[in-house]
PDB file of N, CA and C in Angstrom:
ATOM      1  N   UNK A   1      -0.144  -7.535 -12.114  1.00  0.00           N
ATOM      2  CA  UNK A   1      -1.306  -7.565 -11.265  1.00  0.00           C
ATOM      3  C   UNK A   1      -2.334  -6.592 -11.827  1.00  0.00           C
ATOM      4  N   UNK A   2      -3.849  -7.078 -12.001  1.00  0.00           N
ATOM      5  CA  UNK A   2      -4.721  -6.214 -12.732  1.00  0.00           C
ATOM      6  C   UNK A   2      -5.798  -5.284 -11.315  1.00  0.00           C
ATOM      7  N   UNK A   3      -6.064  -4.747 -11.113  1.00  0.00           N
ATOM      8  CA  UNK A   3      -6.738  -3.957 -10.318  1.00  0.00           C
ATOM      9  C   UNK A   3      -7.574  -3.016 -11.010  1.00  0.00           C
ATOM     10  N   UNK A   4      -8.878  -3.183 -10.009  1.00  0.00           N
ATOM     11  CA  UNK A   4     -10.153  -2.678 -10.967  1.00  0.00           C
ATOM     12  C   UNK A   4     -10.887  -1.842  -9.250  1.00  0.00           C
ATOM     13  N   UNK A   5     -11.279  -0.124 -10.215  1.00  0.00           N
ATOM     14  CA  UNK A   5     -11.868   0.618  -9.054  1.00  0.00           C
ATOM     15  C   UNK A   5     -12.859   0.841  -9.265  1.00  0.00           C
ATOM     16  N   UNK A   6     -13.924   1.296  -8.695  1.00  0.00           N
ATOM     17  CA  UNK A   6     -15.188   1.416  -8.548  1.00  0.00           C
ATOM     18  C   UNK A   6     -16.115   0.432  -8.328  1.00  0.00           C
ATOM     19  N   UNK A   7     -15.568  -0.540  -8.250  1.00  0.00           N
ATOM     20  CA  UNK A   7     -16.753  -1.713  -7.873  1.00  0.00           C
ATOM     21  C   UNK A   7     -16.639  -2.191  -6.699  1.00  0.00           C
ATOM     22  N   UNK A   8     -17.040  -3.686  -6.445  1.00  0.00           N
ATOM     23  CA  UNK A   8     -16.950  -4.334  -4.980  1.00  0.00           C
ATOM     24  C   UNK A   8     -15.748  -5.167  -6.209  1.00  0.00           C
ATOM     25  N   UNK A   9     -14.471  -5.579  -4.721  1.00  0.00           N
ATOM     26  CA  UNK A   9     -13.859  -6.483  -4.821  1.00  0.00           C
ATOM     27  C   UNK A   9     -14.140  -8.214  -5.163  1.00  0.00           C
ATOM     28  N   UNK A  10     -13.904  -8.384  -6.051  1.00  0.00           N
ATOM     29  CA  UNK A  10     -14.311  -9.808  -6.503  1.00  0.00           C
ATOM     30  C   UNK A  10     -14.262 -10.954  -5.200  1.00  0.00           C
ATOM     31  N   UNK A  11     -15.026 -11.925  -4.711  1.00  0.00           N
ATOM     32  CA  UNK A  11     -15.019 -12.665  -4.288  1.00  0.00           C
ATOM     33  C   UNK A  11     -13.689 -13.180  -3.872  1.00  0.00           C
ATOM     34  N   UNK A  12     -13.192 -13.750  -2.510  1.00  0.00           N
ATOM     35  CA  UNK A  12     -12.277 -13.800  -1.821  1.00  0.00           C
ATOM     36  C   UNK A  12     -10.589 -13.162  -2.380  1.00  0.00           C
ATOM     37  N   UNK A  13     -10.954 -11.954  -3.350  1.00  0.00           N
ATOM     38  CA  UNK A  13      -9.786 -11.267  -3.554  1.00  0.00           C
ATOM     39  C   UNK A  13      -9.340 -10.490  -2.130  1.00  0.00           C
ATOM     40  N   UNK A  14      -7.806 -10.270  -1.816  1.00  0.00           N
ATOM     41  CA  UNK A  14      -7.540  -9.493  -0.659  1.00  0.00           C
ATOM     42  C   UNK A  14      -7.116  -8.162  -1.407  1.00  0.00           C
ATOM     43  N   UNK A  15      -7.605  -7.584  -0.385  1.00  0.00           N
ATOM     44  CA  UNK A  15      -7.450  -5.953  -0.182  1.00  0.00           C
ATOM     45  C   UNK A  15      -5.871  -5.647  -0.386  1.00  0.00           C
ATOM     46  N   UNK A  16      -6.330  -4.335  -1.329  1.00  0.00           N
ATOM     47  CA  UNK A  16      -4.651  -3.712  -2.119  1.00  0.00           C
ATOM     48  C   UNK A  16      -4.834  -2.404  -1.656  1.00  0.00           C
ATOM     49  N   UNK A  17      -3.438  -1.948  -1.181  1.00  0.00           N
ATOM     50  CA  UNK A  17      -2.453  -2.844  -0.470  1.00  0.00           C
ATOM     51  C   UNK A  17      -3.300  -3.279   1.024  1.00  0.00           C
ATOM     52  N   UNK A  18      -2.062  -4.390   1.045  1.00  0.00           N
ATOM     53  CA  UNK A  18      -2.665  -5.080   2.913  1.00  0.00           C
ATOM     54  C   UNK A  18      -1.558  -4.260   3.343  1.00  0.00           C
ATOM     55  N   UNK A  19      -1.869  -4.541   5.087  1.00  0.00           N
ATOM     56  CA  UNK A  19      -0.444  -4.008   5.776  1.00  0.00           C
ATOM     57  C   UNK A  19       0.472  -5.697   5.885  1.00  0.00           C
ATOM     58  N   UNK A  20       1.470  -5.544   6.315  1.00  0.00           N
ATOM     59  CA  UNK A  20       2.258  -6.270   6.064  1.00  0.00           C
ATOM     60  C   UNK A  20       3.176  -6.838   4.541  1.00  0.00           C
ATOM     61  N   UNK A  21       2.306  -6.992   3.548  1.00  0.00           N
ATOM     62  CA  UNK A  21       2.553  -6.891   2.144  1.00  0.00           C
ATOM     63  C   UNK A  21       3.644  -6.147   1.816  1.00  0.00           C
ATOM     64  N   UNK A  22       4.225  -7.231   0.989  1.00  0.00           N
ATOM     65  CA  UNK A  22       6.096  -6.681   0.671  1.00  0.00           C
ATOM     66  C   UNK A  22       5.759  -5.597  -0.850  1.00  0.00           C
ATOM     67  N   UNK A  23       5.907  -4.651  -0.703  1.00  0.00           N
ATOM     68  CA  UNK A  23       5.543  -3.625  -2.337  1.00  0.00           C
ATOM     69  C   UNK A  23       6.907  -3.080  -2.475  1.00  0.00           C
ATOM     70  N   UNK A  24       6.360  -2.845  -3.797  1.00  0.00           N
ATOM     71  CA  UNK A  24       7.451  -2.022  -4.687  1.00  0.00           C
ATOM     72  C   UNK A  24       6.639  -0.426  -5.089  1.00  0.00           C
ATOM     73  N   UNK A  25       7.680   0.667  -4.564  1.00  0.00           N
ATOM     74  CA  UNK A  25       7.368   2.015  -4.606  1.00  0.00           C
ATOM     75  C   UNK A  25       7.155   2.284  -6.338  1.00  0.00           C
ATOM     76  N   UNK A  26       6.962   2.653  -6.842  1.00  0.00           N
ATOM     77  CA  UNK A  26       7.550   2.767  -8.553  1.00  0.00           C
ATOM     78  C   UNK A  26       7.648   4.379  -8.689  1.00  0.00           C
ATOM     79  N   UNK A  27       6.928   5.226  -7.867  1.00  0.00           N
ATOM     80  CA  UNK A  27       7.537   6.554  -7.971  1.00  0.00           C
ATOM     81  C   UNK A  27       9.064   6.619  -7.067  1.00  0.00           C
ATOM     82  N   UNK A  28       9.511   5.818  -6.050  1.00  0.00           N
ATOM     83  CA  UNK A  28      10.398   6.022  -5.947  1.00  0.00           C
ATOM     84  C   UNK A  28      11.496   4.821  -6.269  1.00  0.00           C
ATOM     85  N   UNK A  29      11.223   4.727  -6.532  1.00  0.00           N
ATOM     86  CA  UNK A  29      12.254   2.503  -6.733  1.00  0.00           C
ATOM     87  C   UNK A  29      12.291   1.980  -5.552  1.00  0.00           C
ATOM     88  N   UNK A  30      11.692   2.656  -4.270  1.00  0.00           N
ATOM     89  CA  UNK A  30      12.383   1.586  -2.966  1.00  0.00           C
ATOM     90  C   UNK A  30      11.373   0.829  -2.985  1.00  0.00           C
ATOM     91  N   UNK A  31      11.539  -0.623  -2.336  1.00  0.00           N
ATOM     92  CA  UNK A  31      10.886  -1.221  -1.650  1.00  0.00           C
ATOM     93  C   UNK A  31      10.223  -1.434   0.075  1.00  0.00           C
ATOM     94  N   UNK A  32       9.081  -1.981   0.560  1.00  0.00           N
ATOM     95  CA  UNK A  32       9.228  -2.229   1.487  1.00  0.00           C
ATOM     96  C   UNK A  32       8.065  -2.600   1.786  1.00  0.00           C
ATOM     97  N   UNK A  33       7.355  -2.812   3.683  1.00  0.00           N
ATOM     98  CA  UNK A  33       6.275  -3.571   3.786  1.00  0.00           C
ATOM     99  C   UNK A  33       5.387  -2.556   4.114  1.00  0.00           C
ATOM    100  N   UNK A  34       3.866  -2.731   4.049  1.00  0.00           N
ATOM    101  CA  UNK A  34       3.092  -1.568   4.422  1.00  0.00           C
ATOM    102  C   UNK A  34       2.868  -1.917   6.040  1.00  0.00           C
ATOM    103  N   UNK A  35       2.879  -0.952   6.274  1.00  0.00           N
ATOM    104  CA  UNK A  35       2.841  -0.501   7.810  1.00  0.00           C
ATOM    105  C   UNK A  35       0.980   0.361   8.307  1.00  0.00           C
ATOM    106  N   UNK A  36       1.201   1.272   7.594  1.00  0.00           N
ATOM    107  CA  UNK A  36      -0.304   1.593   7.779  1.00  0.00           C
ATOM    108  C   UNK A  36      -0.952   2.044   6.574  1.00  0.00           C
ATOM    109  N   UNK A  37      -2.719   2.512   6.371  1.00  0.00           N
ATOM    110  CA  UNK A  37      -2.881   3.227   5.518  1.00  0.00           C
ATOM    111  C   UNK A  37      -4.276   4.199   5.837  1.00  0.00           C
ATOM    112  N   UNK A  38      -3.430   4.770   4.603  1.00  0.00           N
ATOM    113  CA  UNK A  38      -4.622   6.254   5.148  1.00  0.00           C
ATOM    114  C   UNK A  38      -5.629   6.221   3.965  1.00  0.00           C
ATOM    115  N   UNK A  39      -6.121   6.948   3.979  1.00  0.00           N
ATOM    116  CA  UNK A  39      -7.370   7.545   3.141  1.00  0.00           C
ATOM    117  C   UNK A  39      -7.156   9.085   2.687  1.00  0.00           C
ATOM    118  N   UNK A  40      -7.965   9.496   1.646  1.00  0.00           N
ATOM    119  CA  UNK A  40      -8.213  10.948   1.292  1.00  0.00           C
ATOM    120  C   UNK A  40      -8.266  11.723   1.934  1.00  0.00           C
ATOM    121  N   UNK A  41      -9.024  11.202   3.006  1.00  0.00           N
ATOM    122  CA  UNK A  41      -9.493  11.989   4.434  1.00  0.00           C
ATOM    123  C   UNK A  41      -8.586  12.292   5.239  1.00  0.00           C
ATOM    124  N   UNK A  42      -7.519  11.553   5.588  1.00  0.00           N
ATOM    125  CA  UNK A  42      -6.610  12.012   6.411  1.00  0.00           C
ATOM    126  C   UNK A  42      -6.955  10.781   7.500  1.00  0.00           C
ATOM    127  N   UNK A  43      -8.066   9.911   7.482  1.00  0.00           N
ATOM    128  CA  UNK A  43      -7.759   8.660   8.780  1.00  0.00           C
ATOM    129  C   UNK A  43      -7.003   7.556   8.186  1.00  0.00           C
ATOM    130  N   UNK A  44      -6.374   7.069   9.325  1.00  0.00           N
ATOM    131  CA  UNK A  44      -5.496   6.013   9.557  1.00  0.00           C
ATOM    132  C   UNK A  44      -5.723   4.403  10.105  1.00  0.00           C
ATOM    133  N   UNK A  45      -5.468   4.033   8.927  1.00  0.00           N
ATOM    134  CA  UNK A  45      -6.212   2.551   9.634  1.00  0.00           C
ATOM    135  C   UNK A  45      -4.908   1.054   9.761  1.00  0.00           C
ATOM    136  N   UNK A  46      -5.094   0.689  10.670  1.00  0.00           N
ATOM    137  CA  UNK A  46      -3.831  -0.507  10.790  1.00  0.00           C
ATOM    138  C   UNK A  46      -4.415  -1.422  10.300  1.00  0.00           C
ATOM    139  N   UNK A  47      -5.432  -1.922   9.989  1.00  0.00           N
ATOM    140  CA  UNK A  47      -5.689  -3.094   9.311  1.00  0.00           C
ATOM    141  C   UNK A  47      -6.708  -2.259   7.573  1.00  0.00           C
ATOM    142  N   UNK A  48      -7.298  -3.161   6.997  1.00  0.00           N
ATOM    143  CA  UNK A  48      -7.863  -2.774   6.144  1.00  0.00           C
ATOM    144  C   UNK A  48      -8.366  -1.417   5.488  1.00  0.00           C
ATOM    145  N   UNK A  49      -7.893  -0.588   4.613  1.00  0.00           N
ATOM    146  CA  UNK A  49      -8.957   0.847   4.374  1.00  0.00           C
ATOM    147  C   UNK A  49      -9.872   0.512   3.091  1.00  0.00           C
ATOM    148  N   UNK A  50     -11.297   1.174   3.026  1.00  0.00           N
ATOM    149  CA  UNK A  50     -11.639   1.059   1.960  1.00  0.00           C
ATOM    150  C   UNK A  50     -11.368   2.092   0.745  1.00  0.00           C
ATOM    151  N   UNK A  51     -10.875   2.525   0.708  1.00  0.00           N
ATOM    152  CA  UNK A  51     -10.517   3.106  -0.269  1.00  0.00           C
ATOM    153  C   UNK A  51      -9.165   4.072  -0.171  1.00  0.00           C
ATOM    154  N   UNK A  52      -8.190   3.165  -0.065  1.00  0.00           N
ATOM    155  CA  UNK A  52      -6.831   4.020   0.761  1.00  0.00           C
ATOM    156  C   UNK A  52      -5.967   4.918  -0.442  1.00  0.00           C
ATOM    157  N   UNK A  53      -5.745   6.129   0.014  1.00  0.00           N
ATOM    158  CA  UNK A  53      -4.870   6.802  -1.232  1.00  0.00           C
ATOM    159  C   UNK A  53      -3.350   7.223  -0.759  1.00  0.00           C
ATOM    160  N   UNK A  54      -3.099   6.432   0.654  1.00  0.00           N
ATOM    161  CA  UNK A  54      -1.424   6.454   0.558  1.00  0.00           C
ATOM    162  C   UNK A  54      -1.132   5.684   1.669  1.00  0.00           C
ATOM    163  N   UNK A  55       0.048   5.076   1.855  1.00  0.00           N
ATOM    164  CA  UNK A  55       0.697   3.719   2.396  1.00  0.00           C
ATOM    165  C   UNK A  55       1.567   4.414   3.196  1.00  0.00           C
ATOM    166  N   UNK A  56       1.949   3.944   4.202  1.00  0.00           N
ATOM    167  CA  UNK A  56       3.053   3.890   5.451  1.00  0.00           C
ATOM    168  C   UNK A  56       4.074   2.808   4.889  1.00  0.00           C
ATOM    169  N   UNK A  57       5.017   2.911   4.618  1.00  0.00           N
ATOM    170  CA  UNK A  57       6.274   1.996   3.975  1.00  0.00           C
ATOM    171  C   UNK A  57       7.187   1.978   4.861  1.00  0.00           C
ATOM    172  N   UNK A  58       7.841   0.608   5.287  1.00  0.00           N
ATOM    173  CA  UNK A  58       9.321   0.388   6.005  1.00  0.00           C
ATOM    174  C   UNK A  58       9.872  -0.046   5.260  1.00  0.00           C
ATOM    175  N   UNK A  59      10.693   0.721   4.736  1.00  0.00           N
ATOM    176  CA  UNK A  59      12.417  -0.166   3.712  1.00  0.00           C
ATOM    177  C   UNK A  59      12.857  -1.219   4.037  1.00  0.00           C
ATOM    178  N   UNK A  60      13.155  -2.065   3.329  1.00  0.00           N
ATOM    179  CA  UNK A  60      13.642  -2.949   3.908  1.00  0.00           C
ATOM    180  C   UNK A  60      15.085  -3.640   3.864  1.00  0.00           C
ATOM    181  N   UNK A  61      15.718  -4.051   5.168  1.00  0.00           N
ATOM    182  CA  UNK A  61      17.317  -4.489   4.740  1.00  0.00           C
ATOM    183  C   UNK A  61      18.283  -3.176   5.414  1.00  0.00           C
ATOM    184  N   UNK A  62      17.446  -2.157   5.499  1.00  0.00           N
ATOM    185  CA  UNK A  62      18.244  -0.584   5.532  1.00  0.00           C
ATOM    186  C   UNK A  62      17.948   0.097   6.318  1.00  0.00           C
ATOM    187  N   UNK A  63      18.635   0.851   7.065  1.00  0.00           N
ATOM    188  CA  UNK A  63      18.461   2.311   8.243  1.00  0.00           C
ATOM    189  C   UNK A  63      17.810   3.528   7.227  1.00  0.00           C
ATOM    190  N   UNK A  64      16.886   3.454   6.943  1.00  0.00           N
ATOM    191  CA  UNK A  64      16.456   4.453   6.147  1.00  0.00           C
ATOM    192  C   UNK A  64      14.944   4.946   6.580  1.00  0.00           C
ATOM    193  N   UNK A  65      14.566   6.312   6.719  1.00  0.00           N
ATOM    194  CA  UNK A  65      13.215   6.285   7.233  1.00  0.00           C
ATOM    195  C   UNK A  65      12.085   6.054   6.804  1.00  0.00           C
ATOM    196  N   UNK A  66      10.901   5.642   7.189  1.00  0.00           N
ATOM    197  CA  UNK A  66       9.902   4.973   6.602  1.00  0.00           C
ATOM    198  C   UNK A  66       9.091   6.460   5.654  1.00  0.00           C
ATOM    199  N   UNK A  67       8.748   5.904   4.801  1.00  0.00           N
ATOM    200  CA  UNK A  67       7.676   6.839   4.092  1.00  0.00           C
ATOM    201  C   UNK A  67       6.576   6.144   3.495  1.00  0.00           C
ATOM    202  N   UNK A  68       5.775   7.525   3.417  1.00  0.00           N
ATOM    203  CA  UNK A  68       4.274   7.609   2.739  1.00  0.00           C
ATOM    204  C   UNK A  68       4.784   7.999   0.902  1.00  0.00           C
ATOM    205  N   UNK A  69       3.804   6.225   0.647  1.00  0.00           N
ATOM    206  CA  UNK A  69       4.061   6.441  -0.425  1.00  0.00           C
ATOM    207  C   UNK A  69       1.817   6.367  -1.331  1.00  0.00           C
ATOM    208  N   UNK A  70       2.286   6.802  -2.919  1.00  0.00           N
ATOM    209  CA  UNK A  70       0.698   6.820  -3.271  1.00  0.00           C
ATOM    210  C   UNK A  70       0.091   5.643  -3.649  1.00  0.00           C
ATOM    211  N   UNK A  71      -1.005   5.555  -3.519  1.00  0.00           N
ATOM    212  CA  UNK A  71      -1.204   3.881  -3.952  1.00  0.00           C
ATOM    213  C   UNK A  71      -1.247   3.595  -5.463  1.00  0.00           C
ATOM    214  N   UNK A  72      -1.385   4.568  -6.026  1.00  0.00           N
ATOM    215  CA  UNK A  72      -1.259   4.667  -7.691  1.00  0.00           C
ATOM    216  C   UNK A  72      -0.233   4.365  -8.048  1.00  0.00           C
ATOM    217  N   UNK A  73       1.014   5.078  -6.818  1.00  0.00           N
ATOM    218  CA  UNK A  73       2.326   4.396  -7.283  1.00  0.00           C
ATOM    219  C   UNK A  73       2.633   2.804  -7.143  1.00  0.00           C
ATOM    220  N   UNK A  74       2.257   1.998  -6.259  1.00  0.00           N
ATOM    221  CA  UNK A  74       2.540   0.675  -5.607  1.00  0.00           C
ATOM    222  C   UNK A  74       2.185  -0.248  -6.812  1.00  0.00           C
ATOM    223  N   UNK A  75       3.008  -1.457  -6.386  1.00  0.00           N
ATOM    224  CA  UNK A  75       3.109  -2.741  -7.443  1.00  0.00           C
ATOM    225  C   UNK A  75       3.725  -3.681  -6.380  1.00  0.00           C
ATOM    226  N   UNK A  76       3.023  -4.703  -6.868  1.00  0.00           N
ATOM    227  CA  UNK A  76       3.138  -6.164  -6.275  1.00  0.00           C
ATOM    228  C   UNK A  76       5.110  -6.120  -6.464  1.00  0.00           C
ATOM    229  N   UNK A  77       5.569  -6.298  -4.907  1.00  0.00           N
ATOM    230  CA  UNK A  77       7.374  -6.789  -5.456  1.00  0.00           C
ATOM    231  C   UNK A  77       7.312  -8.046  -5.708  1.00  0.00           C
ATOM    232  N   UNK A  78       8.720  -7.686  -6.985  1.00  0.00           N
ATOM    233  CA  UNK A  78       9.269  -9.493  -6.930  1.00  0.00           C
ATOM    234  C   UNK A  78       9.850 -10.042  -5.920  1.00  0.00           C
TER     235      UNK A  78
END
């Protein structure tokens, strides 16, 4: 997946990451779905951020607790 910053998002491309969207952590190997996301700033948004620099993650399959992961780290899962 190619991703490009500083501009406007290309024509009907969706927003990275969405919430719901199944990702892969790559700083940590887990997987899971995004739940919320934040910004630099510290706000929290349940649907769309524009410019989000970390993810709310639920594991998935597992009793394990959810974490904040970076968006630098995230990749499309298989």
């Amino acid at each position: 997946m190619t991703t490009t910053t500083g501009g406007p998002e290309p024509f009907g491309a969706s927003p990275w990451p969405a919430i719901g969207l199944r990702i892969l952590d790559a700083g940590t190997g887990r997987a899971g779905a995004v739940l919320l996301l934040r910004d630099a700033a510290g706000k929290v948004y349940t649907e769309g951020a524009g410019r989000p620099a970390r993810a709310l993650l639920r594991p998935e399959g597992r009793r394990e607790p959810r974490w904040w992961a970076e968006v630098g780290d995230l990749r499309g899962a298989p």
